[in-house]
C-alpha atoms as a PDB file:
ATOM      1  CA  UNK A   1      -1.857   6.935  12.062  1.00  0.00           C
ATOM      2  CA  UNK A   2       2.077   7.623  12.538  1.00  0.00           C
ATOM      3  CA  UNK A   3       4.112  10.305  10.628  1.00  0.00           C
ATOM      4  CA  UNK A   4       7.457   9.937   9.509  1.00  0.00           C
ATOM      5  CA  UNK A   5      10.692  12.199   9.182  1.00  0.00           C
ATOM      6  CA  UNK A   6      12.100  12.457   5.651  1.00  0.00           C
ATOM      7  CA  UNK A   7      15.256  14.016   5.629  1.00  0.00           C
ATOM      8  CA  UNK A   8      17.928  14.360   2.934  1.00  0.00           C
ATOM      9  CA  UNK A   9      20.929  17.084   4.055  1.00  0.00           C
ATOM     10  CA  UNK A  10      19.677  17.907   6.987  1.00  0.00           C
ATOM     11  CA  UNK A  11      16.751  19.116   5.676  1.00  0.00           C
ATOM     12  CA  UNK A  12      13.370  17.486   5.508  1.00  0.00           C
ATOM     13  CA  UNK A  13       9.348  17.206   6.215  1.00  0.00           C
ATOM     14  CA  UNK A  14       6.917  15.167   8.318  1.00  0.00           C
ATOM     15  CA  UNK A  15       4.274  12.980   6.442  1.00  0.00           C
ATOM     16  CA  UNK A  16       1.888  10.605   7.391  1.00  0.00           C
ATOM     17  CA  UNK A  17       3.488   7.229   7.096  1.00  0.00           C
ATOM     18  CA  UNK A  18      -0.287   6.182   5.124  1.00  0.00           C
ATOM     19  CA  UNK A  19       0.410   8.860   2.597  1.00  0.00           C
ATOM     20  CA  UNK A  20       4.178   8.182   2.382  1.00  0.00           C
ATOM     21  CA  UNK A  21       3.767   4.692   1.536  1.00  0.00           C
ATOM     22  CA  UNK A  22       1.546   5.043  -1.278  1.00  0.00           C
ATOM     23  CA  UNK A  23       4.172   7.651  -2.407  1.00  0.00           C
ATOM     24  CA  UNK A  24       6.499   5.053  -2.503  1.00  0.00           C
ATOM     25  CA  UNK A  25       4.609   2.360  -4.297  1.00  0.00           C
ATOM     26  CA  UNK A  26       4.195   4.770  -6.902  1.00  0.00           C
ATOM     27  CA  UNK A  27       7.863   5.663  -7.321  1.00  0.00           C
ATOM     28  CA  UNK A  28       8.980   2.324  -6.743  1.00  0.00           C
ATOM     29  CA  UNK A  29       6.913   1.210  -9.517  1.00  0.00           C
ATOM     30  CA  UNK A  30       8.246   3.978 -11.507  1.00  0.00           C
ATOM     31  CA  UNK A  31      11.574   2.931 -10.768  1.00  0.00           C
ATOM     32  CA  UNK A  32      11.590  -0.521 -12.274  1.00  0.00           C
ATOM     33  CA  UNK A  33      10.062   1.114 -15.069  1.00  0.00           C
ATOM     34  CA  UNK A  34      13.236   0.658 -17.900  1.00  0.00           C
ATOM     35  CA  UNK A  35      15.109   0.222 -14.525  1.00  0.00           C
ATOM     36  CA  UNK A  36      19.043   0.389 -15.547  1.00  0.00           C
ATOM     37  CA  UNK A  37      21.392  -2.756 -14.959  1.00  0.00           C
ATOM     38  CA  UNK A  38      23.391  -1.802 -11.955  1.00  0.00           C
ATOM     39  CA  UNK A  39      23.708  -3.519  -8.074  1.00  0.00           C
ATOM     40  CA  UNK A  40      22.905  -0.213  -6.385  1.00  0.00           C
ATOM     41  CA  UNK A  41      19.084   0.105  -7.418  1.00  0.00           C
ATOM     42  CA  UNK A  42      17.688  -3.083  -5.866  1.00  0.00           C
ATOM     43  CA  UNK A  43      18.495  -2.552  -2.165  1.00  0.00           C
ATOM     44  CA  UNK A  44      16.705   0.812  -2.542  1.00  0.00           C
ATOM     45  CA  UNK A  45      13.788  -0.808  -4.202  1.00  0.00           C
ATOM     46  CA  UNK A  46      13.862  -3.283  -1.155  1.00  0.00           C
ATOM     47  CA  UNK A  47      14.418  -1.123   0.887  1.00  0.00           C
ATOM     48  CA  UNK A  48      11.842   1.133   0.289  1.00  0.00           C
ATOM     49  CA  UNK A  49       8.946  -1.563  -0.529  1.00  0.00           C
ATOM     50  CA  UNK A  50       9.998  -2.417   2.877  1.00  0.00           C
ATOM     51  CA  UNK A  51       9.522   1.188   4.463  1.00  0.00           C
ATOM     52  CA  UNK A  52       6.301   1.452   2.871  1.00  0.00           C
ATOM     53  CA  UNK A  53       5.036  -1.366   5.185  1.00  0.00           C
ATOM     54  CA  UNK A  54       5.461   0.645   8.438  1.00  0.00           C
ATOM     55  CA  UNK A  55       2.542   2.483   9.878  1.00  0.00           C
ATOM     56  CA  UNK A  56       3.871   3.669  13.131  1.00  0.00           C
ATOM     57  CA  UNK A  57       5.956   6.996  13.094  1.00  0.00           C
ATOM     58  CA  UNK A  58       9.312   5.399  12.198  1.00  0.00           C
ATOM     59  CA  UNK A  59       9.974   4.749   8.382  1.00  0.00           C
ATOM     60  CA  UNK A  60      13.184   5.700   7.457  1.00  0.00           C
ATOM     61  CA  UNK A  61      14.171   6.211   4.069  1.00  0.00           C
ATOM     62  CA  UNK A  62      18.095   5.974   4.189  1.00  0.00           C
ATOM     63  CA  UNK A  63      18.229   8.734   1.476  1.00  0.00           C
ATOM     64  CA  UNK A  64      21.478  10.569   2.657  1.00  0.00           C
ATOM     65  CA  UNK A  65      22.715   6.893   2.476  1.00  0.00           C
ATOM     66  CA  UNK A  66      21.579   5.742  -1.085  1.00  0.00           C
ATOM     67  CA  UNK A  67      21.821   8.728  -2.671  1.00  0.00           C
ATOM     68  CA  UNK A  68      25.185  10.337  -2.269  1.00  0.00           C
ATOM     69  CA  UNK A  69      26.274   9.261  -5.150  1.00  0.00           C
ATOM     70  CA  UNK A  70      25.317  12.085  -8.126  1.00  0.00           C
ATOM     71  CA  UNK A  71      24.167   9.783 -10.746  1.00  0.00           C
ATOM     72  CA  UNK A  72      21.547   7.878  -7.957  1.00  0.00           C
ATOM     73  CA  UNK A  73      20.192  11.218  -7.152  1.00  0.00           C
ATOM     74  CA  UNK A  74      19.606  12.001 -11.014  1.00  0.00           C
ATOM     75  CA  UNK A  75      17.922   9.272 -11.307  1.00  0.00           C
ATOM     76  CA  UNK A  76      15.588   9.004  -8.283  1.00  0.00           C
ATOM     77  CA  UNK A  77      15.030  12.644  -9.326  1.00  0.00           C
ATOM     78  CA  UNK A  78      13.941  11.424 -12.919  1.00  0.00           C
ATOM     79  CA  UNK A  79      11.670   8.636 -11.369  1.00  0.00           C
ATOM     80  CA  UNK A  80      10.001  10.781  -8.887  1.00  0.00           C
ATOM     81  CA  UNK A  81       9.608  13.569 -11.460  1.00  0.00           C
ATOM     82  CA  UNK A  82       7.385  10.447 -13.580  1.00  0.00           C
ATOM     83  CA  UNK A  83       5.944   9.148 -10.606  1.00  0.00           C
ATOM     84  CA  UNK A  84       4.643  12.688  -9.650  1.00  0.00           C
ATOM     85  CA  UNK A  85       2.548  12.494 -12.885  1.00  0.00           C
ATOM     86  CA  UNK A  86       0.679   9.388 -11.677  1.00  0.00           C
ATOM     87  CA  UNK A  87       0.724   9.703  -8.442  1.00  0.00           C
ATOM     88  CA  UNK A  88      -2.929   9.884  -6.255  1.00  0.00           C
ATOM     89  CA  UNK A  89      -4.230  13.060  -5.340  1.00  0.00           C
ATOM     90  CA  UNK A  90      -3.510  11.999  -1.755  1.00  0.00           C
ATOM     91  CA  UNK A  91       0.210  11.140  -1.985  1.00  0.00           C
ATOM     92  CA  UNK A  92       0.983  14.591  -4.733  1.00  0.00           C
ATOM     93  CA  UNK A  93       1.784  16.727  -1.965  1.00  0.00           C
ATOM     94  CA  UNK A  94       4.351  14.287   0.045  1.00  0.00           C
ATOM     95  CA  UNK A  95       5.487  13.216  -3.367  1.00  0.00           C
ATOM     96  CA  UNK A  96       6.153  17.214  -4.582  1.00  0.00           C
ATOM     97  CA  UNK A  97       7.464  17.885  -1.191  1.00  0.00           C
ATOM     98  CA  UNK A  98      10.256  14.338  -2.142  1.00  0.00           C
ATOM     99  CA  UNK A  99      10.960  16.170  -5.229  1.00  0.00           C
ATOM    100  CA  UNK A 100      11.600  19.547  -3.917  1.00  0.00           C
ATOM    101  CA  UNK A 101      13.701  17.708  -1.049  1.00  0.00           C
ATOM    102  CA  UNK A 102      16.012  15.662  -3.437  1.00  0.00           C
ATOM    103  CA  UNK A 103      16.140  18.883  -5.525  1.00  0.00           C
ATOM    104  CA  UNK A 104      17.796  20.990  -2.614  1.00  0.00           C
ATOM    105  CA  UNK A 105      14.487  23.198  -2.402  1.00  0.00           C
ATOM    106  CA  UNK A 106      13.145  22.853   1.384  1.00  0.00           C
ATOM    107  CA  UNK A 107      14.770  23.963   3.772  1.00  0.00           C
ATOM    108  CA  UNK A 108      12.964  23.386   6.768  1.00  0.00           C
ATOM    109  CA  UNK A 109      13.956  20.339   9.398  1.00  0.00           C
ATOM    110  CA  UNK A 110      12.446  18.168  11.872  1.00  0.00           C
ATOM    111  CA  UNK A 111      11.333  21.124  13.623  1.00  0.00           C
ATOM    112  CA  UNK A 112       8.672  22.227  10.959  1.00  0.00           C
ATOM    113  CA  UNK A 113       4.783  21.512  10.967  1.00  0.00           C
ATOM    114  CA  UNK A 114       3.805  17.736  10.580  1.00  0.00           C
ATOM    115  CA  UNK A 115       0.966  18.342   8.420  1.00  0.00           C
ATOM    116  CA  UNK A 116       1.446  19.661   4.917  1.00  0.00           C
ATOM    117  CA  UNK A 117      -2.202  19.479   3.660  1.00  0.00           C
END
């Protein structure tokens, strides 16, 4: 079983690539949920559905690249912040630890522990 990287301004955790991919099916789904009409949320989708297909230490979610903008961070905040509620109790932790990330609230890098259960 790999683990993955996620950073987001230089900051970041390790989770298992199993875990972080049915993280992202859940906020994925939660995203097309009343999904707003713009060209900037379907390559994330994509690219993301994509991402969730890796098992092998390498997924890379791009989010210092799809989320500089302020109003795509809002709203990946919003979706995780739904998805959170459905989420498994597997995935909760990686998806908290997404949250807190996109929230400015860990500060660790790719130096920290690589198991957060």
């Amino acid at each position: 079983m790999g683990t993955s990287y996620v950073e987001f301004r230089n900051h970041g955790f390790w989770a298992r690539d199993s875990i972080l991919s049915d993280w992202l099916t859940t906020l994925v789904d939660e995203m097309r949920v009343g999904a707003p009409s713009n060209d900037w949320l379907p390559p994330i989708i994509q690219h993301w559905e994509l991402q969730s297909e890796i098992d092998g230490g390498c997924m890379a979610l791009e989010l210092d690249s799809f989320l500089a903008e302020d109003e795509k961070l809002r709203y990946v905040i919003s979706a995780a912040e739904s998805a959170l509620k459905r989420s498994s109790d597997v995935s909760e932790r990686t998806g908290s630890l997404f949250l807190a990330l996109l929230k400015g609230e860990v500060k660790t890098d790719a130096s920290g522990p690589i198991d957060y259960h």
